[in-house]
Protein backbone atom coordinates (compact mmCIF):
# COMPACT_ATOMS: atom_id res chain seq x y z
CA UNK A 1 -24.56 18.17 106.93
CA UNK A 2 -26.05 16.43 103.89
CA UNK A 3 -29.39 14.96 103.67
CA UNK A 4 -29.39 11.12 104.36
CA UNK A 5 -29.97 9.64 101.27
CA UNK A 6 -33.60 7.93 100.63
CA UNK A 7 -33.31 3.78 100.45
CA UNK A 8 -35.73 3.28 96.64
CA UNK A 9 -36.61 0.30 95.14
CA UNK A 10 -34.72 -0.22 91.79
CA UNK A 11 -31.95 -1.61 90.37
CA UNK A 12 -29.47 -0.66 92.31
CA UNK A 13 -31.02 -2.26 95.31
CA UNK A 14 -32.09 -5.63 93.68
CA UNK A 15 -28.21 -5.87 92.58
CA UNK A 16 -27.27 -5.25 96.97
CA UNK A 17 -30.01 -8.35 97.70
CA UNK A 18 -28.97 -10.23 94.88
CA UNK A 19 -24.91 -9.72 96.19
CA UNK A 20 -25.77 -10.92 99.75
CA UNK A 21 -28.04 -13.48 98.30
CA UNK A 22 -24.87 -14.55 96.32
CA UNK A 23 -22.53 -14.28 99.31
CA UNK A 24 -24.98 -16.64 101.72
CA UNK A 25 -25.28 -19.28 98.96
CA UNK A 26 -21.69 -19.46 98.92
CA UNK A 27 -21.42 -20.36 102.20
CA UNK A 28 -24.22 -23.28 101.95
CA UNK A 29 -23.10 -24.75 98.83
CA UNK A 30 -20.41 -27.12 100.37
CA UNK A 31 -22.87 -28.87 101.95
CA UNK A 32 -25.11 -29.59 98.91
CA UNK A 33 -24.93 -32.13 96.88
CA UNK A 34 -24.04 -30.30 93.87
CA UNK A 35 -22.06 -27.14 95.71
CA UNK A 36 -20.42 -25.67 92.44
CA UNK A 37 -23.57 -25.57 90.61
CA UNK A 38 -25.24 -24.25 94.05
CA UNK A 39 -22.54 -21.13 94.32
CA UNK A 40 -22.89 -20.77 90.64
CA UNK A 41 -26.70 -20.48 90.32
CA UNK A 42 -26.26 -18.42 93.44
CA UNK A 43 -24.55 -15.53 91.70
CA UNK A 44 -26.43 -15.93 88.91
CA UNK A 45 -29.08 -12.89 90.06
CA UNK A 46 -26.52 -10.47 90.41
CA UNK A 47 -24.66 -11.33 87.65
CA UNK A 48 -27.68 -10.79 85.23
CA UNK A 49 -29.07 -7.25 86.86
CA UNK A 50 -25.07 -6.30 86.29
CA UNK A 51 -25.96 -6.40 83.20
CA UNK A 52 -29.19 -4.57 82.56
CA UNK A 53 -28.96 -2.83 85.53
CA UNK A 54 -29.09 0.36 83.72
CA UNK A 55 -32.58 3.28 85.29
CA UNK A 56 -34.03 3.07 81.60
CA UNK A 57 -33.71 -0.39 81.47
CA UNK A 58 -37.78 -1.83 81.88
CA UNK A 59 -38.62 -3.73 84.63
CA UNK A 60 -40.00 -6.24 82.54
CA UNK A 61 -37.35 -7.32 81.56
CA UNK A 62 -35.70 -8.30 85.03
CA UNK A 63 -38.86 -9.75 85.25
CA UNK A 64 -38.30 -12.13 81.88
CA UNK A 65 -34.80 -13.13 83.23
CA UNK A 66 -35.24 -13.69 86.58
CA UNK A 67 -38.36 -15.72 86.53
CA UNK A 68 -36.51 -18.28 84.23
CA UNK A 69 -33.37 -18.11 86.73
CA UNK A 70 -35.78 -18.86 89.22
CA UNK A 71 -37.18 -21.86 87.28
CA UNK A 72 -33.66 -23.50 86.91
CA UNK A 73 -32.18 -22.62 90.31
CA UNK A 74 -35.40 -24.53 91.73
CA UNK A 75 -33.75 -27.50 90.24
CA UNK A 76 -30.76 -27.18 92.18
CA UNK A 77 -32.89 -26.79 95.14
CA UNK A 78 -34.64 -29.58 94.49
CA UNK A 79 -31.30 -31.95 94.43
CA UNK A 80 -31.51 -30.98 98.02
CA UNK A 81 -33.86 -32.19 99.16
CA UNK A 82 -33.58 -34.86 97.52
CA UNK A 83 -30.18 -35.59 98.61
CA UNK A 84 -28.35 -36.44 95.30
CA UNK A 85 -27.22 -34.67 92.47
CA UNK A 86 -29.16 -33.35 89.90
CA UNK A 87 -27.03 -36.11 87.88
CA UNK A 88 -28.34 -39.01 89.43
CA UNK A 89 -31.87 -38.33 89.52
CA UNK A 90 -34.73 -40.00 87.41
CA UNK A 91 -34.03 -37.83 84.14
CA UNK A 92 -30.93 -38.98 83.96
CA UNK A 93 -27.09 -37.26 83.73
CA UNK A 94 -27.65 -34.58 81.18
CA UNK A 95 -29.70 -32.50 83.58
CA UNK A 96 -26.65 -31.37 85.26
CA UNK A 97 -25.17 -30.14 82.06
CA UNK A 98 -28.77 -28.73 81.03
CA UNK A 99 -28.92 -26.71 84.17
CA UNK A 100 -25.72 -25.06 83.12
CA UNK A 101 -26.47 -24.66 79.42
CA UNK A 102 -30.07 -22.59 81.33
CA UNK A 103 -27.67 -20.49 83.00
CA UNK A 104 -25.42 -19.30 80.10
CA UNK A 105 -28.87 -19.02 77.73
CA UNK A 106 -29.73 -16.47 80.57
CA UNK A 107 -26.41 -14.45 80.49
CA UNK A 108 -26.62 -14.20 76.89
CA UNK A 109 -30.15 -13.22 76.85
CA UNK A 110 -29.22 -10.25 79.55
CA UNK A 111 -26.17 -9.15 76.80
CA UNK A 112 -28.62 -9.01 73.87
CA UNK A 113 -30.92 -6.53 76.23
CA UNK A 114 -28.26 -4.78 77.41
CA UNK A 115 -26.91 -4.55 73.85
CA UNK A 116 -30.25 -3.17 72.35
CA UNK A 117 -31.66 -1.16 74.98
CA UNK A 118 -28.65 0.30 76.88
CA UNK A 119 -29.07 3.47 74.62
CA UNK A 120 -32.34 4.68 75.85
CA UNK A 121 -32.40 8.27 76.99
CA UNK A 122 -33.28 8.71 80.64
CA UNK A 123 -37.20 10.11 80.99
CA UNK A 124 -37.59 13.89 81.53
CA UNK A 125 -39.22 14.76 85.18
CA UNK A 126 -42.07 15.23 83.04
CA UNK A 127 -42.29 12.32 81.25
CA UNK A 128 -41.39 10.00 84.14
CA UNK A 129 -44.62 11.74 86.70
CA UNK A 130 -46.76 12.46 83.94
CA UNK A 131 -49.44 9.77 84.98
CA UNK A 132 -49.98 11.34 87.82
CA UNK A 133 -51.90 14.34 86.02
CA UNK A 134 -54.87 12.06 85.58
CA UNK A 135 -57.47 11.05 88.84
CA UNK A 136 -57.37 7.59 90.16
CA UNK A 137 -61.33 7.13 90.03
CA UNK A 138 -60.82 7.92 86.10
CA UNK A 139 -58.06 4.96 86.12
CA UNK A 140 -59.90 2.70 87.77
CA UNK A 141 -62.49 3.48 85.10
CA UNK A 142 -59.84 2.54 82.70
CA UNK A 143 -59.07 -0.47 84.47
CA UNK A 144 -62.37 -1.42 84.35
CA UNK A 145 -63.18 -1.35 81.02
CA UNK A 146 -59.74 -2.76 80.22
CA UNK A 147 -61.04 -5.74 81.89
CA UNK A 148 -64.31 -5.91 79.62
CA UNK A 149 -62.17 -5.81 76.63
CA UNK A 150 -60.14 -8.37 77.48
CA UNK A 151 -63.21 -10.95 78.34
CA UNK A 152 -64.34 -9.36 75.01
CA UNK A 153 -61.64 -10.46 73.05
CA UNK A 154 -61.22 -14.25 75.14
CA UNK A 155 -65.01 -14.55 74.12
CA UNK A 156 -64.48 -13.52 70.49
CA UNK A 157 -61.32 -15.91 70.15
CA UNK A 158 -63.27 -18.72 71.18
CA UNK A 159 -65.54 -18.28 68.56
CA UNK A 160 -63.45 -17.52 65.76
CA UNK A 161 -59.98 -19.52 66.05
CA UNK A 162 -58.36 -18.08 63.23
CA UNK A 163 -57.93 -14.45 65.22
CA UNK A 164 -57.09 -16.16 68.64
CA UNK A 165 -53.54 -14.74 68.43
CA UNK A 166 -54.16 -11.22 68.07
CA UNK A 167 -56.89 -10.96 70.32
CA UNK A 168 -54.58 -12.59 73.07
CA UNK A 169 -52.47 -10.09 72.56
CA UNK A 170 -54.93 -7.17 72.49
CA UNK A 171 -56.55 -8.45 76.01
CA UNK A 172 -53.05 -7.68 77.81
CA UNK A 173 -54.53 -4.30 77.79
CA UNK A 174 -55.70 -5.26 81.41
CA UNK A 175 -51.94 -5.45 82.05
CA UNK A 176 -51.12 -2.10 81.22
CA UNK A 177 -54.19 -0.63 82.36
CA UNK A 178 -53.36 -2.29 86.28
CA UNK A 179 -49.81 -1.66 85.55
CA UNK A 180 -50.39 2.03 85.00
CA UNK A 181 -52.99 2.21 88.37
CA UNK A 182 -50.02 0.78 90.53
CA UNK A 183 -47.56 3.41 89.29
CA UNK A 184 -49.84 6.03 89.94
CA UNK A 185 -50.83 4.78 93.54
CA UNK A 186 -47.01 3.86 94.07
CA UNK A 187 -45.80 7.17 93.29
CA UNK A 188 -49.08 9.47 94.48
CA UNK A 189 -49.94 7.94 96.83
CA UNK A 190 -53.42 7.96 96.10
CA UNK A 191 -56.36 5.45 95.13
CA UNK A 192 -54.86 2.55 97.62
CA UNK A 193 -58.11 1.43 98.62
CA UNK A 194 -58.52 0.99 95.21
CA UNK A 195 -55.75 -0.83 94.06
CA UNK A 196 -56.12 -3.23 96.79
CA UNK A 197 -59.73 -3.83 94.76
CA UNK A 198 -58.52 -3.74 91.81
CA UNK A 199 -55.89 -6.78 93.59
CA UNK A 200 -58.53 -9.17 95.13
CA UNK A 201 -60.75 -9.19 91.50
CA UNK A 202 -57.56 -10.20 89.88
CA UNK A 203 -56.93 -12.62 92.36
CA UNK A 204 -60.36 -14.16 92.36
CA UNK A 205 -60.61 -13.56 88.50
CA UNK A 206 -57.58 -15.73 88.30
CA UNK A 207 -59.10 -18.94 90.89
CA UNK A 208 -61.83 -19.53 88.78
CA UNK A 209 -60.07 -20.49 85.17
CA UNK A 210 -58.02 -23.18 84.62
CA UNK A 211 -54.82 -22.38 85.06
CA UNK A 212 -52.99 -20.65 87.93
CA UNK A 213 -53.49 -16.72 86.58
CA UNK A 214 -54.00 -15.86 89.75
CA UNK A 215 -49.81 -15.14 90.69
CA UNK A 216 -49.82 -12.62 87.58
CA UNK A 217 -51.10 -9.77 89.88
CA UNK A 218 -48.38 -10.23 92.38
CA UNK A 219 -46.21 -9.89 89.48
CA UNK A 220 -47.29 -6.90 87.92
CA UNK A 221 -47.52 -5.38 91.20
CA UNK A 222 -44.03 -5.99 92.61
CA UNK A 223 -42.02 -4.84 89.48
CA UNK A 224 -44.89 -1.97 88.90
CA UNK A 225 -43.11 -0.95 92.96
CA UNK A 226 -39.77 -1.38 91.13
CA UNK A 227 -40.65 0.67 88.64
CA UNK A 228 -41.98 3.36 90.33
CA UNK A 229 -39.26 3.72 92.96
CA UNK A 230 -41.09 3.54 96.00
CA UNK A 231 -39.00 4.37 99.17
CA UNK A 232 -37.49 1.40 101.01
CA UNK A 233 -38.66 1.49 104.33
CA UNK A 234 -39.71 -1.11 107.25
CA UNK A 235 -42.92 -0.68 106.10
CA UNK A 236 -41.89 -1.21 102.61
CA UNK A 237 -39.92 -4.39 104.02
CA UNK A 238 -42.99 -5.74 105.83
CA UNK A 239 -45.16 -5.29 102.74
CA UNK A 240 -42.61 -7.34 100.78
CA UNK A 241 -42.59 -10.41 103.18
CA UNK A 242 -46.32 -10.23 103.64
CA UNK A 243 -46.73 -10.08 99.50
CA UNK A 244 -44.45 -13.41 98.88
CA UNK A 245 -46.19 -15.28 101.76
CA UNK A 246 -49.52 -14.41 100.80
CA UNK A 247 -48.12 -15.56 96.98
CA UNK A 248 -46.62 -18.79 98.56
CA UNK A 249 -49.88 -19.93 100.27
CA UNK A 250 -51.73 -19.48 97.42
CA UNK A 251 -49.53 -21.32 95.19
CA UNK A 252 -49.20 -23.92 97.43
CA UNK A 253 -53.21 -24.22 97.93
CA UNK A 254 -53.52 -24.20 94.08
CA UNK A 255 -51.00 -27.61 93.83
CA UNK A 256 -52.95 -29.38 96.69
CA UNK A 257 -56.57 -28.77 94.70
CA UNK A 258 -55.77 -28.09 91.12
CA UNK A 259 -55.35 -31.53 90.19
CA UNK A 260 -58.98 -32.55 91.55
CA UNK A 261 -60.69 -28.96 90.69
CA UNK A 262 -59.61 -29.46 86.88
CA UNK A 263 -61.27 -32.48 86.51
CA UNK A 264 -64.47 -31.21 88.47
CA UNK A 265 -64.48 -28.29 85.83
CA UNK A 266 -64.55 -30.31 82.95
CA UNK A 267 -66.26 -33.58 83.66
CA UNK A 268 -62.64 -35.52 83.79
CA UNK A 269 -62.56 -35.03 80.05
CA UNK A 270 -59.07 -34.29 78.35
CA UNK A 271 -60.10 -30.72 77.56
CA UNK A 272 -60.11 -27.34 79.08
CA UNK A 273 -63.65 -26.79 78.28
CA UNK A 274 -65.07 -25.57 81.69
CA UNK A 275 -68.56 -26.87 82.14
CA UNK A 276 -69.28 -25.65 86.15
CA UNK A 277 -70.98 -22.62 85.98
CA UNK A 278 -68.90 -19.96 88.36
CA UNK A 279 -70.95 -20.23 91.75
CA UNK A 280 -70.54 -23.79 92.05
CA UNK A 281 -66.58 -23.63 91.37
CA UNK A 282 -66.62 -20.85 93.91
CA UNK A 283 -68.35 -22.91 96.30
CA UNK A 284 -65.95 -26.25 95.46
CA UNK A 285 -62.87 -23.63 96.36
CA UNK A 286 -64.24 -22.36 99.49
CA UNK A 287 -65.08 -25.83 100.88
CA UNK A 288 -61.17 -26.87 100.14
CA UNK A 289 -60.42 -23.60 101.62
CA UNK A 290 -62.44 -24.32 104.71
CA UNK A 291 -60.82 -28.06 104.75
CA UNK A 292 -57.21 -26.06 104.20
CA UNK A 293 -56.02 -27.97 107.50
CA UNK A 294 -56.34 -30.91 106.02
CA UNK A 295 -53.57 -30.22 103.17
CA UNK A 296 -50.12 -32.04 103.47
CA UNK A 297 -47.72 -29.02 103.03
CA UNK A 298 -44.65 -31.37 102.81
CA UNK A 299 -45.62 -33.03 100.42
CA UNK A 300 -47.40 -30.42 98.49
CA UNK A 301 -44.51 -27.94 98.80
CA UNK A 302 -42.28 -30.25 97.21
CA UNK A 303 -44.81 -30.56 94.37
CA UNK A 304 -44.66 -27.35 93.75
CA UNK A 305 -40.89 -27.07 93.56
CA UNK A 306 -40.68 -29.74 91.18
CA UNK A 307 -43.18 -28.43 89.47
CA UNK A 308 -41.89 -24.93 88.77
CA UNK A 309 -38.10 -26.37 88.26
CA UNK A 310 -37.58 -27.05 84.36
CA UNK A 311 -34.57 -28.47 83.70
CA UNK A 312 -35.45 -31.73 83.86
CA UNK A 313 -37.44 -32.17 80.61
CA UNK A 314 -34.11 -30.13 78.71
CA UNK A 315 -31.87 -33.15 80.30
CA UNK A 316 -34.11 -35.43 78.70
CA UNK A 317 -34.20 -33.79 75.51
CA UNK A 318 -30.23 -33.73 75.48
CA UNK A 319 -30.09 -37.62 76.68
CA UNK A 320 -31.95 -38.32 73.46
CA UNK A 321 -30.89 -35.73 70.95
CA UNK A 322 -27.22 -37.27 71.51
CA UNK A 323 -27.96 -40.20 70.71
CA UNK A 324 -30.59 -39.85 67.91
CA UNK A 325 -29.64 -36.86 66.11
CA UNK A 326 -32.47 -34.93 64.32
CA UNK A 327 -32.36 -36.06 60.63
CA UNK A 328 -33.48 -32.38 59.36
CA UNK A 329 -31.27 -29.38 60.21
CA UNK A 330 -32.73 -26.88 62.07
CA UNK A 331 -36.21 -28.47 62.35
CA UNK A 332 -37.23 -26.63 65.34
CA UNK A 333 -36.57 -23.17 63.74
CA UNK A 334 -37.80 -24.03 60.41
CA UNK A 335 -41.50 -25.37 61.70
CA UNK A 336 -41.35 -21.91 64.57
CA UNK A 337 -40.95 -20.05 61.31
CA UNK A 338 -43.26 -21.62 59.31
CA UNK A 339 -45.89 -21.86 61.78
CA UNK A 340 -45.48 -18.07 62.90
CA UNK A 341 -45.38 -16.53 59.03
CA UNK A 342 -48.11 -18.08 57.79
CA UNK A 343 -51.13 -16.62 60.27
CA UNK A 344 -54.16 -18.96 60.73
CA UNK A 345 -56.68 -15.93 59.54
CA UNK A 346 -54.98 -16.26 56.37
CA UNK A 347 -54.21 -19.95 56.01
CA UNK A 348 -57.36 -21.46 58.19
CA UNK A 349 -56.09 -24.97 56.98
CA UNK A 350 -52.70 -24.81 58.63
CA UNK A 351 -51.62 -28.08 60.95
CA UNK A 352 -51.65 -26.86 64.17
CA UNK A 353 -48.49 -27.46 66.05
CA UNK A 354 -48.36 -29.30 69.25
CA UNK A 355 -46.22 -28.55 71.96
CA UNK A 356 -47.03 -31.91 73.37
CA UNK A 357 -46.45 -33.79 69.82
CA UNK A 358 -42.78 -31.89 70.00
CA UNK A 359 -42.47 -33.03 73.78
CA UNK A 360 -42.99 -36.92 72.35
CA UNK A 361 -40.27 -36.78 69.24
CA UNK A 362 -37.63 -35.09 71.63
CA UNK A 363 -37.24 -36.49 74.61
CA UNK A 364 -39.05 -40.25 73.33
CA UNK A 365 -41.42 -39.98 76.94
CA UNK A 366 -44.68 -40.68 78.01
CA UNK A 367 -46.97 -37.14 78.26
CA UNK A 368 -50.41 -39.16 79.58
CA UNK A 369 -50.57 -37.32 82.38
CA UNK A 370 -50.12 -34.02 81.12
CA UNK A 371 -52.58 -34.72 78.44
CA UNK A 372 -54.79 -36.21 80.93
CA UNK A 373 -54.98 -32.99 82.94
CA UNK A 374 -56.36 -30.77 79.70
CA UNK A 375 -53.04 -29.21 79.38
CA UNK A 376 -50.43 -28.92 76.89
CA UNK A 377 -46.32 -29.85 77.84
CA UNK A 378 -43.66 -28.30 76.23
CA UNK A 379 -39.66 -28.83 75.92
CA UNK A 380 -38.97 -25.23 76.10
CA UNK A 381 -37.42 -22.74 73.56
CA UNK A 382 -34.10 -23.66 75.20
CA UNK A 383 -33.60 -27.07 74.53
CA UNK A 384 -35.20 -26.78 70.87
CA UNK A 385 -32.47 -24.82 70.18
CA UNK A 386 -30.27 -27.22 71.52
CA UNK A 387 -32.08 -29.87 68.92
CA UNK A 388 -30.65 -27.63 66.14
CA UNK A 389 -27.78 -25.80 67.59
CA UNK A 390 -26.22 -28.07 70.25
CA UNK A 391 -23.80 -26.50 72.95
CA UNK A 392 -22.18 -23.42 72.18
CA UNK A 393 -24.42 -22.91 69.35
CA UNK A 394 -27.29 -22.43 70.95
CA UNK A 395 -26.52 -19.73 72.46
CA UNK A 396 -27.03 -18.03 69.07
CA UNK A 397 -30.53 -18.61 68.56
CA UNK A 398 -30.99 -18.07 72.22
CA UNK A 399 -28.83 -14.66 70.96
CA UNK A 400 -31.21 -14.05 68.60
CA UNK A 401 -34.34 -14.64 70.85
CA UNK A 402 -32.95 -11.93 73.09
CA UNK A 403 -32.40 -9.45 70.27
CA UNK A 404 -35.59 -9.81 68.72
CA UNK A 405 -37.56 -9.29 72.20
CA UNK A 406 -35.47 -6.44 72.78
CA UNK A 407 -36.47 -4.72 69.61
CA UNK A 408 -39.40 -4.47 70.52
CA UNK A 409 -38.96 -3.40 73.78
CA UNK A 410 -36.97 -0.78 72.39
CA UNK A 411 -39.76 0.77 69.93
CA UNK A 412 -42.58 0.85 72.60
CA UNK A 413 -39.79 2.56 74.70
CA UNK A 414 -39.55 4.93 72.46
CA UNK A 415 -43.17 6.09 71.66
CA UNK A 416 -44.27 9.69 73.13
CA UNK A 417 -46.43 8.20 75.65
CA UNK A 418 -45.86 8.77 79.60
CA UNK A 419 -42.68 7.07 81.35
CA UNK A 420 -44.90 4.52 83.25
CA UNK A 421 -47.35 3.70 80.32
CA UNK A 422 -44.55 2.37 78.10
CA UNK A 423 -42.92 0.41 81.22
CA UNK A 424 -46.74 -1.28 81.39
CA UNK A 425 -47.04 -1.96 77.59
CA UNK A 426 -43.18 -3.85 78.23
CA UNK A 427 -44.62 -5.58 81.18
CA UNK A 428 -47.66 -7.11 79.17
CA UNK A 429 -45.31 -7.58 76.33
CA UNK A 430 -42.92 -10.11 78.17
CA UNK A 431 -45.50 -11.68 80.11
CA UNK A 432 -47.15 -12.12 76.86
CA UNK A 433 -43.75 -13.71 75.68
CA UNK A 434 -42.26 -15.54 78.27
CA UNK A 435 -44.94 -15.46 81.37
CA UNK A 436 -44.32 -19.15 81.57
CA UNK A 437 -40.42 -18.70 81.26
CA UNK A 438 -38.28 -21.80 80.42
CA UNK A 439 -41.60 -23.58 79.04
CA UNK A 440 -42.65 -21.18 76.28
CA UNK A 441 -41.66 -22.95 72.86
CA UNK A 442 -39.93 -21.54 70.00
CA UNK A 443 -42.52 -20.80 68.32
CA UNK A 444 -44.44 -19.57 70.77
CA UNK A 445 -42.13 -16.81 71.33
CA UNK A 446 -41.75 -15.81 68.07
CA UNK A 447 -45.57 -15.62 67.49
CA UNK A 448 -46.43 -13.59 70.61
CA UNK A 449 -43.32 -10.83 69.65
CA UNK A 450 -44.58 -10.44 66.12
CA UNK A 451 -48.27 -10.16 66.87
CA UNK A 452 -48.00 -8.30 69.87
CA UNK A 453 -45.56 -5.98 67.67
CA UNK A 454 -48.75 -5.71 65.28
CA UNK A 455 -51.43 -5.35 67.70
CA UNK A 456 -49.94 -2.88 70.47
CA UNK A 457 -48.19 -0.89 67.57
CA UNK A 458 -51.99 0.59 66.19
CA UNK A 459 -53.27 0.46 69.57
CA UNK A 460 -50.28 2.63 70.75
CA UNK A 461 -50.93 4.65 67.64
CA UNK A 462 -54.88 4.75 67.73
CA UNK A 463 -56.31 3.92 70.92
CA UNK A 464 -53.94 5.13 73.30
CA UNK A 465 -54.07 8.78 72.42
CA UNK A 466 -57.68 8.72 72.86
CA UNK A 467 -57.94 7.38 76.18
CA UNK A 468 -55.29 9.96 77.19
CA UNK A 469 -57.30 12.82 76.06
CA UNK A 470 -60.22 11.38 77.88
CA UNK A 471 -58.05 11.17 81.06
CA UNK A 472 -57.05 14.68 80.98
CA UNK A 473 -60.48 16.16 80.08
CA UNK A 474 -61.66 14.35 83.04
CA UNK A 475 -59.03 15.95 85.06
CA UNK A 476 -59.50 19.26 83.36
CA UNK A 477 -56.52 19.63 81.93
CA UNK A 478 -55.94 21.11 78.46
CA UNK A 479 -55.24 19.11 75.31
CA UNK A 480 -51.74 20.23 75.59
CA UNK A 481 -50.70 18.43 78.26
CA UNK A 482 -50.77 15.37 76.59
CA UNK A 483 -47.33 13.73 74.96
């Protein structure tokens, strides 16, 4: 009688959630208000990990694509409750046809990964465990110091704007470092304890900024499970519910507050300068953490789906693109280029480019209380290539997007470093890319994939290796053993 077979985490399984996922929107989308676009978006998931469903494919990038899925089926959502179609809201008609330009940018996208990285050779047995020679208190040692360089290089860019950039993209080496401590737990089954450490410091780390880093963690985490191919069990299951709830409370704490706790870090100036030192903002958080009764979850749950949908700001962009055309072909592309080629450390008198100044020329609207809030608002790489491109061509550039990420994708996949520790340099790299999906602008993107190309390629060269040996003569092993 043959051995049952074992339930794992991976692609395979996403694509059987995603199917009934599909199959139960199907059957609710007659009674929404916009029930093709409902079924459509519904089958969207599978449809995409289809495509890169492939073992070597990284998890990252089912990250990358389903985040922004996510972002644009919240729209649909959205018309739900508020019981009209995504045509006759506020932003006008063209967000219907926005959320379906969103979708096909996301199918092409998968076909450019698919395209690039569907000829990676499957790991060996030994490449794939070899993480697991090292000892966990030696990772979280790594992990640890990881985290200093990261506030090293934060500090550092602060001081010296010109190599803000780079240093961004050398302090994802916390990413990898947490990345590679949940693969090794995942598949060892050892150092829990001190992952679930390693978890509440990144949670807490992530409360006391300004912005909402505290969900990366639960990110990393979950497709660092995917990656490592635990076994699907009840447990497993339980975990999984218990994770997202614990995600959605938090979220859903951070709309009710954030609004007043950014303007009690800064003095209600239009900056992001923090000026409470960290024991007071701890204190401010626990009080509204004490008072968490108090908090209208209606109302802020709704914020926070209309907040994470971003198809409304493309439909404006369209409204107004169509009927005042850009005067100067390909602007967007041109100023991405130009901005990204010429590097600030090298031209310290460059313009800087505003995502909010771009928000105000294409879609003709009133930011104030973005900018009031210290933050920046952006149309998203999506519709500015719809301001050069229009409908079908810009699924070209988006084409092209998805072809350059994927490059370099492909060339950390292929350095001789363990299985795992290339999946958590992909991880970093596509949160460093597109951790703010649909809202990263053009030249955004292109800046983070050509200096995190530069960075991570020497670090992967230089300062990789020596943290490996240092693993394994912790561990005792020989120099040998390392790739």
């Amino acid at each position: 009688m043959p051995a049952p077979t074992v339930a794992r985490l991976d692609f395979a399984l996403l694509q059987r959630v995603s199917f009934y996922f599909a199959v139960v929107n199907l059957f609710a989308a007659p009674f929404v208000p916009d029930p093709f676009s409902y079924a459509v978006g519904g089958m969207i998931p599978y449809a995409l990990l289809s495509i890169i469903g492939m073992p070597t494919m990284p998890k990252g990038v089912a990250f990358f694509l389903l985040w922004q899925w996510a972002q644009a089926f919240s729209r649909v959502l959205q018309s739900v409750f508020d019981g009209e179609s995504m045509a006759d809201g506020t932003y006008g008609p063209d967000v219907l046809p926005a959320y379906w330009y969103a979708l096909c940018s996301l199918i092409v996208l998968a076909l450019a990964f698919r395209l690039v990285l569907g000829g990676i050779k499957l790991p060996t047995v030994r490449d794939y465990y070899a993480h697991e020679r090292w000892r966990a208190q030696d990772l979280i040692l790594v992990y640890v110091g990881a985290i200093a360089a990261s506030v090293f290089c934060t500090l550092v860019s602060r001081q010296v704007g010109s190599l803000d950039q780079p240093l961004y993209a050398a302090s994802q080496v916390k990413v990898v470092a947490l990345f590679l401590l949940c693969t090794y737990v995942f598949t060892t089954g050892r150092g829990g304890g001190m992952l679930l450490a390693a978890i509440l410091i990144e949670i807490f780390v992530g409360f006391t900024g300004f912005l909402s880093d505290f969900r990366a963690v639960f990110i990393y985490v979950a497709f660092a499970a995917i990656a490592a191919r635990i076994k699907w069990t009840f447990t497993a299951s339980a975990a999984a519910v218990i994770w997202l709830s614990v995600l959605l409370l938090l979220a859903l704490f951070w709309t009710s507050v954030k609004v007043e706790y950014r303007d009690y870090l800064t003095g209600e100036t239009e900056s992001q300068q923090i000026r409470v030192p960290l024991g007071e903002r701890m204190a401010y958080l626990g009080d509204k953490a004490l008072n968490i009764g108090e908090t209208k979850w209606g109302e802020t749950s709704y914020m926070l789906l209309i907040r994470f949908a971003y198809v409304d700001i493309f439909g404006s962009v369209i409204s107004v693109v169509d009927s005042t055309p850009e005067t100067t072909p390909m602007r967007q592309w041109k100023d991405a280029l130009s901005h990204v080629l010429q590097p600030r450390i090298l031209f310290p008198d460059k313009a800087a480019l505003s995502d909010t100044d771009v928000y105000m020329r294409l879609t003709r609207a009133d930011p104030t209380e973005q900018v009031r809030l210290g933050t920046s608002i952006s149309v998203g790489y999506m519709a500015e290539n719809y301001v050069d491109l229009g409908f079908p061509g810009m699924l070209a550039g988006i084409f092209v997007i998805g072809v350059l990420l994927a490059l370099v994708i492909k060339y950390f996949m292929q350095r001789q470093l363990p299985w795992m520790l290339r999946e958590g340099i992909v991880m970093a790299f596509v949160f460093n890319a597109g951790g703010t999906g649909m809202e990263m602008s053009l030249p955004k993107i292109l800046g983070s994939v050509l200096m995190f190309f530069l960075v991570w390629s020497l670090i992967a060269k230089f300062g990789l290796p020596m943290v490996m040996r240092w693993l394994d003569q912790r561990a005792g092993l020989p120099r040998t053993t390392t790739l």
